[in-house]
N, C-alpha and C. Protein backbone atom coordinates (compact mmCIF):
# COMPACT_ATOMS: atom_id res chain seq x y z
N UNK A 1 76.29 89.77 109.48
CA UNK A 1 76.74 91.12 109.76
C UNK A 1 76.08 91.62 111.03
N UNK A 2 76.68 92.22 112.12
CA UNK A 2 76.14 92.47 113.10
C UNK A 2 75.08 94.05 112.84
N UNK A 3 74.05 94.27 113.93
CA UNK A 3 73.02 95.53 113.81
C UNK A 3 73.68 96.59 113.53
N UNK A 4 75.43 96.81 114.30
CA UNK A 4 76.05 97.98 114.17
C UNK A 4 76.73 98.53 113.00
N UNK A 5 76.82 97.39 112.22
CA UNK A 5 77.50 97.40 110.60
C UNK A 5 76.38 97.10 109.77
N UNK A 6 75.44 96.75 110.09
CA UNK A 6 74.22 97.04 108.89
C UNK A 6 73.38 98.02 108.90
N UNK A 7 74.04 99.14 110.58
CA UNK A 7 72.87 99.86 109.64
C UNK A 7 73.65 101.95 109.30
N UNK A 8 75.32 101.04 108.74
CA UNK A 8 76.13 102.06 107.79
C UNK A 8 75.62 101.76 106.27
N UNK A 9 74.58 101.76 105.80
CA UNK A 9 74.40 101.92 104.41
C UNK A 9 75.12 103.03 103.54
N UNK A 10 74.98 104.26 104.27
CA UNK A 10 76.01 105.33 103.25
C UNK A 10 77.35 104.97 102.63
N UNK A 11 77.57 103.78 102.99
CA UNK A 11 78.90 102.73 102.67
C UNK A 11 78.74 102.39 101.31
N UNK A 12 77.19 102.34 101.01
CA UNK A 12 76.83 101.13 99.48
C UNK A 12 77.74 102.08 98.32
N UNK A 13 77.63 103.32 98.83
CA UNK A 13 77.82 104.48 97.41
C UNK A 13 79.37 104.99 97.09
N UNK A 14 80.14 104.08 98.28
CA UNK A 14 81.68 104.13 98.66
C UNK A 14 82.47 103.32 97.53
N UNK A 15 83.22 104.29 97.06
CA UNK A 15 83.89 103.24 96.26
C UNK A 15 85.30 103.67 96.84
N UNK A 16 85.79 102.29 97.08
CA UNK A 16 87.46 102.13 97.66
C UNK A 16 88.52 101.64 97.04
N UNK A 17 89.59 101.90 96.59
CA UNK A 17 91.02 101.49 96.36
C UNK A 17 91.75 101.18 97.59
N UNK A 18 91.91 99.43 97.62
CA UNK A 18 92.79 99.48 98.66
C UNK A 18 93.93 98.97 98.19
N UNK A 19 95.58 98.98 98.49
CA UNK A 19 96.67 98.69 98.03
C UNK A 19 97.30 98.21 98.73
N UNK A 20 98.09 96.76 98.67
CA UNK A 20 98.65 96.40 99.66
C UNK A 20 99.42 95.41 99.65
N UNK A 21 99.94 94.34 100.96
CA UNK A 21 100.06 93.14 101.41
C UNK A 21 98.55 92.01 101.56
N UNK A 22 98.45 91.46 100.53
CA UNK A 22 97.80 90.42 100.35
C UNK A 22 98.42 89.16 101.46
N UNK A 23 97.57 88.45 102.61
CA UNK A 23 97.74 87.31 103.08
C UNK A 23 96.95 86.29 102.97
N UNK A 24 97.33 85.24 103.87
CA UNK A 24 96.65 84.51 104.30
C UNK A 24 96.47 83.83 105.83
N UNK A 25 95.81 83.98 106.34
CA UNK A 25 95.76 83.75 107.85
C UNK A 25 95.32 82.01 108.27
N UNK A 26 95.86 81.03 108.40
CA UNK A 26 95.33 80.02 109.10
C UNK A 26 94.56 79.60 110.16
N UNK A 27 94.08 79.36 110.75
CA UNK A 27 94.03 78.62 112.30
C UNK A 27 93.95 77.51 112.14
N UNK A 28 94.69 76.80 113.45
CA UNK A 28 94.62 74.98 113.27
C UNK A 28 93.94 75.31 115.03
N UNK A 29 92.72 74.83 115.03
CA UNK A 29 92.15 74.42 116.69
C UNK A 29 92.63 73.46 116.94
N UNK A 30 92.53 72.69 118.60
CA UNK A 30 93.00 71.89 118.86
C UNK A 30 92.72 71.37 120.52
N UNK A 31 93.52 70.43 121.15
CA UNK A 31 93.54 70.20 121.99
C UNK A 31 94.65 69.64 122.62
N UNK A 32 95.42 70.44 123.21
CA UNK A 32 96.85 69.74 124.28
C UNK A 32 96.39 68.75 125.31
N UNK A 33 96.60 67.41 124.85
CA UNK A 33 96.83 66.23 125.59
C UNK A 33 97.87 65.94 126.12
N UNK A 34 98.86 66.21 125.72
CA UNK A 34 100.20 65.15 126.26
C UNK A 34 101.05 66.02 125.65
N UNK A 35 102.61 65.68 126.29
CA UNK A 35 103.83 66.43 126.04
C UNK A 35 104.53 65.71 124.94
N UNK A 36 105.21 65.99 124.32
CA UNK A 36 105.83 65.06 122.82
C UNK A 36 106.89 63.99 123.75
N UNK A 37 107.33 63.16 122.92
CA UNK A 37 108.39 62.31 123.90
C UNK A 37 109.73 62.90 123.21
N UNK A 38 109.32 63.85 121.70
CA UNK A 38 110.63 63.67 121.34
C UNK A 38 111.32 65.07 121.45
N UNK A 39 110.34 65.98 122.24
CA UNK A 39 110.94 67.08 122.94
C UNK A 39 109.64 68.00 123.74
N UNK A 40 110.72 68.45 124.59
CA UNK A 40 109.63 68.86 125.72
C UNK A 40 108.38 69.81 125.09
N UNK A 41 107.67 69.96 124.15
CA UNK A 41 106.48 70.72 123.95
C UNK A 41 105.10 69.85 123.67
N UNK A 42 104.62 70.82 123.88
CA UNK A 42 102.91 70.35 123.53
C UNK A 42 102.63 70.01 122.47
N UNK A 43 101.35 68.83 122.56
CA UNK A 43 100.98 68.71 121.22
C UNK A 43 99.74 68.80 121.01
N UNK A 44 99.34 69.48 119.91
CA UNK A 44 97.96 69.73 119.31
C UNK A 44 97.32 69.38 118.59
N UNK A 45 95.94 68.27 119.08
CA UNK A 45 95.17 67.57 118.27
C UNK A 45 95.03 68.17 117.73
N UNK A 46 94.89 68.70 115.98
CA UNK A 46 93.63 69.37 115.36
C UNK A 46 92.22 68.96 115.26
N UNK A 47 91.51 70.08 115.43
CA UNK A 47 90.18 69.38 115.20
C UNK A 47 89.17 70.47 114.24
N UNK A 48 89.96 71.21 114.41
CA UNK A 48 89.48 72.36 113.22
C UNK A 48 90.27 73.41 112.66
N UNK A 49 90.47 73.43 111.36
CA UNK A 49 90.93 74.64 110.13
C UNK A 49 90.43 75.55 109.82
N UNK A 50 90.46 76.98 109.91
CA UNK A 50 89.73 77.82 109.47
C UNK A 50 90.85 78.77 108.62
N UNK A 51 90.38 79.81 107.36
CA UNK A 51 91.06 80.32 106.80
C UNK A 51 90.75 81.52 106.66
N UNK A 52 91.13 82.62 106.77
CA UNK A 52 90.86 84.07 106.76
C UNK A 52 91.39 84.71 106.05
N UNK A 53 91.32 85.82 105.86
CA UNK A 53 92.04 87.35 104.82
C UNK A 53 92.88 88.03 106.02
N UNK A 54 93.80 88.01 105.51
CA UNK A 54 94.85 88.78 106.52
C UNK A 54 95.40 89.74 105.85
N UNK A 55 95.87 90.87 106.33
CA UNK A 55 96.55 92.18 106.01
C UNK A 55 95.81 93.26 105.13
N UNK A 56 96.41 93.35 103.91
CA UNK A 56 95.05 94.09 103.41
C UNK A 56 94.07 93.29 102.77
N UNK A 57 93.75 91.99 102.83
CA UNK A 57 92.61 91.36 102.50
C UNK A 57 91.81 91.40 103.68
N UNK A 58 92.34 91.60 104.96
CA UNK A 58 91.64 92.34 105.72
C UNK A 58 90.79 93.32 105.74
N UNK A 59 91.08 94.34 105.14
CA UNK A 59 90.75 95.71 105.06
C UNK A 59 89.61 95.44 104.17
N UNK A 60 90.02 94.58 103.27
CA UNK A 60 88.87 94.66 101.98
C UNK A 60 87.83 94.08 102.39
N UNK A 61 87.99 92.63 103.57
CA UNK A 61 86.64 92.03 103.96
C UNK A 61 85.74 93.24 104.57
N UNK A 62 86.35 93.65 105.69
CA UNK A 62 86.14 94.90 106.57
C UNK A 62 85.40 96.05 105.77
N UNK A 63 85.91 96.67 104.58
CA UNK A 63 84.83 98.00 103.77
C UNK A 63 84.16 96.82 102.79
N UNK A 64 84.12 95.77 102.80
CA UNK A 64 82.89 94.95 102.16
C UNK A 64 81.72 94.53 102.92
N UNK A 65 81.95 94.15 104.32
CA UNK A 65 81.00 93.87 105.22
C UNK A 65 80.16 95.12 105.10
N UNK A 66 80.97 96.59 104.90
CA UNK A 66 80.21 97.56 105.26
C UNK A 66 79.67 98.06 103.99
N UNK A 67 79.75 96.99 102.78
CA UNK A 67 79.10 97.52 101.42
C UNK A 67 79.61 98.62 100.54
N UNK A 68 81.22 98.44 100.91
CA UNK A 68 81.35 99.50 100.04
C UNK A 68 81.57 98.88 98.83
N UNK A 69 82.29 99.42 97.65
CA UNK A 69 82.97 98.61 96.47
C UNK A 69 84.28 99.10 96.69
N UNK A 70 84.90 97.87 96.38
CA UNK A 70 86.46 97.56 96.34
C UNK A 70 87.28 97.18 95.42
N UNK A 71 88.27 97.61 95.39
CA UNK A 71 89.28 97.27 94.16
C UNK A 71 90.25 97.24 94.72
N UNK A 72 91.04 96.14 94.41
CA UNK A 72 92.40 95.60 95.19
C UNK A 72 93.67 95.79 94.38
N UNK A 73 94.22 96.04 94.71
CA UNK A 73 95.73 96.43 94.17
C UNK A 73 96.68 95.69 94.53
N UNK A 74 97.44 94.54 94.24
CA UNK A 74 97.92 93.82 95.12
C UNK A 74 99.14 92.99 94.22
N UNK A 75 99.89 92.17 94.93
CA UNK A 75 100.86 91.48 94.36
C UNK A 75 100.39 89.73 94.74
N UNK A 76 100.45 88.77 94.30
CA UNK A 76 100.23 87.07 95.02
C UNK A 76 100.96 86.36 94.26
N UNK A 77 101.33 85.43 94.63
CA UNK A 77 102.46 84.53 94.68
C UNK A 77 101.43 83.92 93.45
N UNK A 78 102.41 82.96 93.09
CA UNK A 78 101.55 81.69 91.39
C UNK A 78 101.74 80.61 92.36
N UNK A 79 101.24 80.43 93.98
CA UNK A 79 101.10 79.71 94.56
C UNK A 79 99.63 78.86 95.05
N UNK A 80 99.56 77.86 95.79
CA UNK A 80 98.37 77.51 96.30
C UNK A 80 97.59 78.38 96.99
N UNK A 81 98.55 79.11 98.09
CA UNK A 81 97.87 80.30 99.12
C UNK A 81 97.53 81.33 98.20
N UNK A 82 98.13 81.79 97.53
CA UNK A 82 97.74 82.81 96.32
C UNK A 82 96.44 82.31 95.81
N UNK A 83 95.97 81.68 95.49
CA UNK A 83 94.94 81.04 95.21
C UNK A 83 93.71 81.01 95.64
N UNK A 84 94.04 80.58 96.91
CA UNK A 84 93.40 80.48 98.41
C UNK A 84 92.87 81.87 98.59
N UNK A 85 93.57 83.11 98.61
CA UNK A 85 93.69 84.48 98.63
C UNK A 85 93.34 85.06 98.12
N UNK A 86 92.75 84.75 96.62
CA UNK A 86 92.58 85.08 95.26
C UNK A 86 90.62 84.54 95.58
N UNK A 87 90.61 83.50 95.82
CA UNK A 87 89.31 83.15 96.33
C UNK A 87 88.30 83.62 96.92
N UNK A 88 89.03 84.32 98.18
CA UNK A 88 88.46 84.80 99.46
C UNK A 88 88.24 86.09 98.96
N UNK A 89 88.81 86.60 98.62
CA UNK A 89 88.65 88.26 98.07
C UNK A 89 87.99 88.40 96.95
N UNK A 90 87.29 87.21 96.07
CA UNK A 90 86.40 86.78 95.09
C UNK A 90 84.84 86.89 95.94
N UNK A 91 84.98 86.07 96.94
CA UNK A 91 83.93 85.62 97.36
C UNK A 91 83.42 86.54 98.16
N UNK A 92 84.26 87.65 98.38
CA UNK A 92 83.40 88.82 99.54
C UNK A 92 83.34 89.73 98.06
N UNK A 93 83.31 89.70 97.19
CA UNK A 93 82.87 90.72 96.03
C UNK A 93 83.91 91.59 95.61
N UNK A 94 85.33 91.62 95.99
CA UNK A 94 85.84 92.94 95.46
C UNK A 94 86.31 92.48 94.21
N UNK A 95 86.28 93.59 93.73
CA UNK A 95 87.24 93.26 92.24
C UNK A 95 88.82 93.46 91.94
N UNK A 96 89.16 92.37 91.63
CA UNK A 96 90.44 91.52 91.51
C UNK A 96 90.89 91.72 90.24
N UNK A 97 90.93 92.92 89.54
CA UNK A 97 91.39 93.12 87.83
C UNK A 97 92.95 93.61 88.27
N UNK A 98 93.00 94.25 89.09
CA UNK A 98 94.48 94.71 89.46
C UNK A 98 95.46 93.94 90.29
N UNK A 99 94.73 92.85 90.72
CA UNK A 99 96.12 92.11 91.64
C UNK A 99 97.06 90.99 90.38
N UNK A 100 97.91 91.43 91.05
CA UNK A 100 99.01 90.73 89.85
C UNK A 100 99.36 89.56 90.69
N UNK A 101 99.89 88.64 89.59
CA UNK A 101 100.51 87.15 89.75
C UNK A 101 101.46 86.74 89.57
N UNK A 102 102.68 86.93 90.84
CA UNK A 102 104.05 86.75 90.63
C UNK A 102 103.90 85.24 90.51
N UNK A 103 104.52 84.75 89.48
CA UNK A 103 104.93 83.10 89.80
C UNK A 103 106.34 83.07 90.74
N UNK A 104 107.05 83.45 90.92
CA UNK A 104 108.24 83.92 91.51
C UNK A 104 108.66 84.45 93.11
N UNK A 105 106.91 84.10 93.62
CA UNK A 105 106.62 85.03 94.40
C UNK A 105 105.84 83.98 95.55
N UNK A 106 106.23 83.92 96.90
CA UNK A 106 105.47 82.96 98.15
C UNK A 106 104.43 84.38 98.46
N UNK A 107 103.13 83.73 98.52
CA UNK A 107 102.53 84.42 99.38
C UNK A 107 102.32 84.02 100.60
N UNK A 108 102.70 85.57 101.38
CA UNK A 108 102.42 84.84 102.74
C UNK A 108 101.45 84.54 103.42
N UNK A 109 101.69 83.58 104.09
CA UNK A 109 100.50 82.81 105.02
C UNK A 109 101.12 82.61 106.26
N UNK A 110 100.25 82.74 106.80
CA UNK A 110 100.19 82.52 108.79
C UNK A 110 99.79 81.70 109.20
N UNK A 111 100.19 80.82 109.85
CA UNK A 111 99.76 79.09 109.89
C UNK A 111 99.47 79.70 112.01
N UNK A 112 98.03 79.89 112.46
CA UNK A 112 98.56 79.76 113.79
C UNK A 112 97.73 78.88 114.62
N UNK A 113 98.83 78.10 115.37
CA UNK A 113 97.82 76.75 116.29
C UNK A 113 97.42 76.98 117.40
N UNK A 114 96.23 77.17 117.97
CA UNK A 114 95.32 77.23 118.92
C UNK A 114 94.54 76.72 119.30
N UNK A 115 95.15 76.95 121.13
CA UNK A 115 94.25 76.03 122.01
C UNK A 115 93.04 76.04 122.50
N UNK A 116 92.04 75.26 121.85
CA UNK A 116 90.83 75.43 122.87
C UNK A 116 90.62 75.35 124.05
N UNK A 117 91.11 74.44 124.91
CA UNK A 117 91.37 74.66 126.24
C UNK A 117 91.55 76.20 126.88
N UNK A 118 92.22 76.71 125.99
CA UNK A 118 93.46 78.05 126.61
C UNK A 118 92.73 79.13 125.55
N UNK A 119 91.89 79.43 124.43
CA UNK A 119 91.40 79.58 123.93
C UNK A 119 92.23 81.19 123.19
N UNK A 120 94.08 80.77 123.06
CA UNK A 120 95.04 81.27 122.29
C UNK A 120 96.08 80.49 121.91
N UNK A 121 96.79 81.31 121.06
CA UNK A 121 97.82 80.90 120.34
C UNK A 121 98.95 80.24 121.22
N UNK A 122 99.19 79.24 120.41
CA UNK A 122 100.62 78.60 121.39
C UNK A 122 102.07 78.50 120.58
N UNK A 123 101.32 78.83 119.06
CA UNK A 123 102.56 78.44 117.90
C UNK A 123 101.77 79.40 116.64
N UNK A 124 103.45 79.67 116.31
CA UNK A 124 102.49 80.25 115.00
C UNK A 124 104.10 79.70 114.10
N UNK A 125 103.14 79.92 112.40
CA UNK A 125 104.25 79.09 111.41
C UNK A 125 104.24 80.77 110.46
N UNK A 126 105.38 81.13 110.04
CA UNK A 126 104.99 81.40 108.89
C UNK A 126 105.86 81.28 107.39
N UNK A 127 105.18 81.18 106.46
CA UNK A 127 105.52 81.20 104.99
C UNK A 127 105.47 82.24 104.13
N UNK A 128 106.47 82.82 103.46
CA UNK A 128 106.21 83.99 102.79
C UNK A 128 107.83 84.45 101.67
N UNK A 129 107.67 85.40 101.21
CA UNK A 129 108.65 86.14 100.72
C UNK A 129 108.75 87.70 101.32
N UNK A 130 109.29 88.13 101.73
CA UNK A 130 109.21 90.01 102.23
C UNK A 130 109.91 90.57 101.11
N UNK A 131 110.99 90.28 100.55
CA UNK A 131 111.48 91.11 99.55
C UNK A 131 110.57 92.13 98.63
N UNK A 132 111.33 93.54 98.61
CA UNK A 132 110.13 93.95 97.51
C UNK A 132 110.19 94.04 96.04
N UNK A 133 108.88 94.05 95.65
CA UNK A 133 108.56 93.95 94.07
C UNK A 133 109.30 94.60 93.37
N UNK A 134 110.23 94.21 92.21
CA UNK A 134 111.12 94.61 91.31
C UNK A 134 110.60 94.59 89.95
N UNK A 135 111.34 95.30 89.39
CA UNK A 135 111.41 94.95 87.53
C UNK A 135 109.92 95.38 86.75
N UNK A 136 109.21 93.97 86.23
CA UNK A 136 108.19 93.95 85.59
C UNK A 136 107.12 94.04 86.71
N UNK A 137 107.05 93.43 87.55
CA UNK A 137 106.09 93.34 88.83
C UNK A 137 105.85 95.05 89.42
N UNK A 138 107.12 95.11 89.40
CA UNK A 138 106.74 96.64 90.15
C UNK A 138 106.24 98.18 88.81
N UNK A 139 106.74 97.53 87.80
CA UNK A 139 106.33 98.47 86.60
C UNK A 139 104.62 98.49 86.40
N UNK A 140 104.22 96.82 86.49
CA UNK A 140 102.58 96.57 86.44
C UNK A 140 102.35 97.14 87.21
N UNK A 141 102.23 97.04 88.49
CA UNK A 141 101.47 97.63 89.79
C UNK A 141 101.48 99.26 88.86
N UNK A 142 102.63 99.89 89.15
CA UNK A 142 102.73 101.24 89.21
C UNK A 142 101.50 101.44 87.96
N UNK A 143 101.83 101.15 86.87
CA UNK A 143 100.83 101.21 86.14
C UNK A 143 99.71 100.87 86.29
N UNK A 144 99.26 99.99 86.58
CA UNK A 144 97.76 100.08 87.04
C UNK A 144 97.07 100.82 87.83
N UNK A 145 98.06 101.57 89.08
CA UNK A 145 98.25 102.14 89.99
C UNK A 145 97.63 103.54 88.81
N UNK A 146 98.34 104.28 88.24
CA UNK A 146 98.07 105.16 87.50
C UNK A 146 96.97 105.05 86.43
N UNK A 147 96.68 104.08 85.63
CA UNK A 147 95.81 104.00 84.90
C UNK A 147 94.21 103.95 85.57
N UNK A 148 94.05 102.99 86.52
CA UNK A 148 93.01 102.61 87.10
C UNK A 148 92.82 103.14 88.81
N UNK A 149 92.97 104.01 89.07
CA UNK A 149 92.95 104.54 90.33
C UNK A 149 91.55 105.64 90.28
N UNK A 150 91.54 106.10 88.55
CA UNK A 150 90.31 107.01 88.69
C UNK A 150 88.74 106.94 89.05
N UNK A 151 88.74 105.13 89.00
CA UNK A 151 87.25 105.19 89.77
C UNK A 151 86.95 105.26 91.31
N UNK A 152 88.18 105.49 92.27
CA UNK A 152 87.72 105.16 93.61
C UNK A 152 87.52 106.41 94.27
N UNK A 153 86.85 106.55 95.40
CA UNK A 153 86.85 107.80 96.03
C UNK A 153 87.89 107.91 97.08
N UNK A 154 88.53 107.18 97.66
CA UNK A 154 89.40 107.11 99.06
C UNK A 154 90.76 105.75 98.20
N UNK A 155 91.74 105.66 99.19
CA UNK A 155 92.55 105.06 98.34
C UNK A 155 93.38 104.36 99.53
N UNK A 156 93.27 103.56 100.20
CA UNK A 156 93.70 102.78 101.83
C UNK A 156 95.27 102.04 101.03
N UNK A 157 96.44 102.51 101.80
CA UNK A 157 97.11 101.45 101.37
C UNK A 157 97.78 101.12 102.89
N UNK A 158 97.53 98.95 102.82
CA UNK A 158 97.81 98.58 103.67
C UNK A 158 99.14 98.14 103.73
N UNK A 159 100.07 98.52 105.12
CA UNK A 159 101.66 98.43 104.49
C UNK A 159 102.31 97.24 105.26
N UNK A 160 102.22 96.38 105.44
CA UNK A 160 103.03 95.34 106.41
C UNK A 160 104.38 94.87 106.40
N UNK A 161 104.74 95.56 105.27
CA UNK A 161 106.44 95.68 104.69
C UNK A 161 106.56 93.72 104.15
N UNK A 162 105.41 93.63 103.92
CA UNK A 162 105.91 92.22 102.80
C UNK A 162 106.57 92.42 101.19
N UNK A 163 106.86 93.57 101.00
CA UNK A 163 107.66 94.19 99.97
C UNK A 163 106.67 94.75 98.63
N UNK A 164 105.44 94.66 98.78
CA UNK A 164 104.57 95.15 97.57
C UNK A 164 104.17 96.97 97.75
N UNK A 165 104.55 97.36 99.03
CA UNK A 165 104.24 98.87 99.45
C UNK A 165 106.05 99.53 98.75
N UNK A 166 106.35 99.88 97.69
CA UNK A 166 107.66 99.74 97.84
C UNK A 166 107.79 101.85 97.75
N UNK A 167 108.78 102.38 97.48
CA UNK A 167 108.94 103.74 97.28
C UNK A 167 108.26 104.49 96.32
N UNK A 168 108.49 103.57 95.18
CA UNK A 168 108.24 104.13 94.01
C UNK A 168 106.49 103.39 93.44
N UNK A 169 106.24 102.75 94.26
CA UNK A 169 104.42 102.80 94.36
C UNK A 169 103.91 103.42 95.32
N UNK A 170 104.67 103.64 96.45
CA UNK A 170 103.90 104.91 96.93
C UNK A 170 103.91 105.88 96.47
N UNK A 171 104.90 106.73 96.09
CA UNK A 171 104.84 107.88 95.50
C UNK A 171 104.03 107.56 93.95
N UNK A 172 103.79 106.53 93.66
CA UNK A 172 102.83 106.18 92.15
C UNK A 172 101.30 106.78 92.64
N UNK A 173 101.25 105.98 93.86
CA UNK A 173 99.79 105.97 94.46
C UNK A 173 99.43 107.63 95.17
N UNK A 174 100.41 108.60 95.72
CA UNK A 174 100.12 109.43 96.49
C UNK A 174 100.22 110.69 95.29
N UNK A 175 100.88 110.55 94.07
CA UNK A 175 101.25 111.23 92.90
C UNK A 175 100.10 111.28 92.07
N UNK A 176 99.51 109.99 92.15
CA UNK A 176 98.19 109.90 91.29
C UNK A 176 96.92 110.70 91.75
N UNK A 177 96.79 109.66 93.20
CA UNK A 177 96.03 110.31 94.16
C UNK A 177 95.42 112.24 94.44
N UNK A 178 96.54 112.61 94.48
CA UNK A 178 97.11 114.28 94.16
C UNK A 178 96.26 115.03 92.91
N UNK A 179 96.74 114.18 91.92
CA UNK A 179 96.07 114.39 90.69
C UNK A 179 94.83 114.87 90.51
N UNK A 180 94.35 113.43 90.92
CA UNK A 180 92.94 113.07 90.68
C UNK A 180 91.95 113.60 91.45
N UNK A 181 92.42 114.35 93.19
CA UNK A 181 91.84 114.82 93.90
C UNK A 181 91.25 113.72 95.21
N UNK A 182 92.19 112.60 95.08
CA UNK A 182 91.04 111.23 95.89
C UNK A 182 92.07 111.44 97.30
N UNK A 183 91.96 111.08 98.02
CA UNK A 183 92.03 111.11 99.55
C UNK A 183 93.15 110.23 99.92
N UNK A 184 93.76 109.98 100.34
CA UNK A 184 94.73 108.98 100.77
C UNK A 184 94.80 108.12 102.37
N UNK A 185 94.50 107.18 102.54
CA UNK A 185 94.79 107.06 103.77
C UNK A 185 96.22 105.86 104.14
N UNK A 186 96.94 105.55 104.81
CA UNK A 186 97.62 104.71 104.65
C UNK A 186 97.86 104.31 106.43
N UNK A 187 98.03 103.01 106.12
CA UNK A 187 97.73 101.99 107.28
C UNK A 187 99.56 101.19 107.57
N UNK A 188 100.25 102.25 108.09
CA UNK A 188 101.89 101.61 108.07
C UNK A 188 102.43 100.92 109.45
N UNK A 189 102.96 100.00 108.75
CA UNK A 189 104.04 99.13 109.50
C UNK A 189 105.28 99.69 109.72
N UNK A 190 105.98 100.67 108.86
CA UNK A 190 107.46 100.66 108.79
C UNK A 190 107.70 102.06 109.73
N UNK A 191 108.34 101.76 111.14
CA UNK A 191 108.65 103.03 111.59
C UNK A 191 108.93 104.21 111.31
N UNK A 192 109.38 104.22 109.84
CA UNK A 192 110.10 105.57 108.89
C UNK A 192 109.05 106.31 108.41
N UNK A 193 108.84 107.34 108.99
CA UNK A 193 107.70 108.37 108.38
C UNK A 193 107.36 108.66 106.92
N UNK A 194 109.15 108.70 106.47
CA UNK A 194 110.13 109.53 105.19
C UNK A 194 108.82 108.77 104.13
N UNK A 195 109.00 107.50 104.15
CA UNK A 195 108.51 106.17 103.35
C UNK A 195 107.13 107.17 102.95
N UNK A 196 106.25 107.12 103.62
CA UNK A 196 104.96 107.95 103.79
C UNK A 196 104.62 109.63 103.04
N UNK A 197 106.13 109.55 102.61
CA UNK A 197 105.93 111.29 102.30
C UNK A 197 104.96 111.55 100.85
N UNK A 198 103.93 112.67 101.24
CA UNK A 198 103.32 112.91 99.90
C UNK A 198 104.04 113.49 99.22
N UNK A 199 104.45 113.53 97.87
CA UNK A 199 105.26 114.40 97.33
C UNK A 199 104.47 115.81 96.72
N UNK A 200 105.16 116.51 96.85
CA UNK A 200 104.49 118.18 96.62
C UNK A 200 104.14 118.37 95.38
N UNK A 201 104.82 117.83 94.07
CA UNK A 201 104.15 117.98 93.03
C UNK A 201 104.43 116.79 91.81
């Protein structure tokens, strides 16, 4: 942790709800030697994998570095990356009682290959589902959303429009929120303000 983030301690006593797009971020390092023969692009030795928290597992590494406590709200695929995702957000401490487990469901991941030489991206892959959460999936969230929202002080929802931010969990989350007196902040992707609206009562 760098001097400038260790010395926010008033963070330890933070407790956060964050809600969101769960990812997964790749990197493949590498090195461009030679052009392919079997079409004109580059090719990239790998020589190193690294795996990160992307989107709002972002957010959660980010108010964990800074010690707060976290609780994730989230949707993940009954996939490998789900897994992978499920791990990483284990291993920086937040608590994972609320992210649900679509089997039905790709989580997305960001596969991106980079050059050491050039020391950026030259390709990126990605894997995922965007559609949003329906039926039983979106009934859990909302509910948990309502049941378990009362321990946090602030309530971050991260929106990347991978389909888990949907209408009727925002207004779950900004309805509750209201309630309870907790703060809202929200972190949006989708040009439409409307999406965002607190509702008045």
């Amino acid at each position: 942790m760098s001097r400038s983030l260790a010395g926010l301690r008033p963070f330890d006593s933070c407790r956060v709800a964050v809600i969101g797009d769960l990812m997964l971020d790749e990197y493949l390092w590498g090195h461009i030697e030679r052009i392919s023969p079997e079409a004109p692009v580059p090719i990239l030795n790998v020589v190193r994998r690294e795996f990160m928290l992307g989107g709002a597992g972002n957010v959660v590494e980010n108010l964990r570095a800074l010690g707060a406590q976290v609780t994730v709200f989230g949707v993940l695929g009954g996939d490998f990356t789900g897994t992978q995702v499920h791990d990483l957000l284990r291993a920086h401490g937040a608590d994972l009682a609320e992210v649900i487990i679509d089997p039905g469901r790709k989580t997305t991941r960001k596969v991106r290959l980079m050059s050491l030489e050039h020391g950026q991206q030259v390709f990126r892959l990605d894997h995922e589902s965007t559609h949003t959460i329906l039926g039983e999936i979106e009934d859990r969230l909302v509910s948990a959303i309502q049941a378990h929202l009362a321990g946090a002080q602030v309530v971050v929802c991260s929106d990347y429009m991978k389909g888990v931010l949907t209408g009727r969990v925002l207004n779950a989350i900004f309805a509750t929120a209201r309630r309870l007196g907790i703060s809202s902040i929200v972190g949006p992707k989708d040009s439409s303000s409307q999406k965002y609206r607190v509702p008045t009562s």
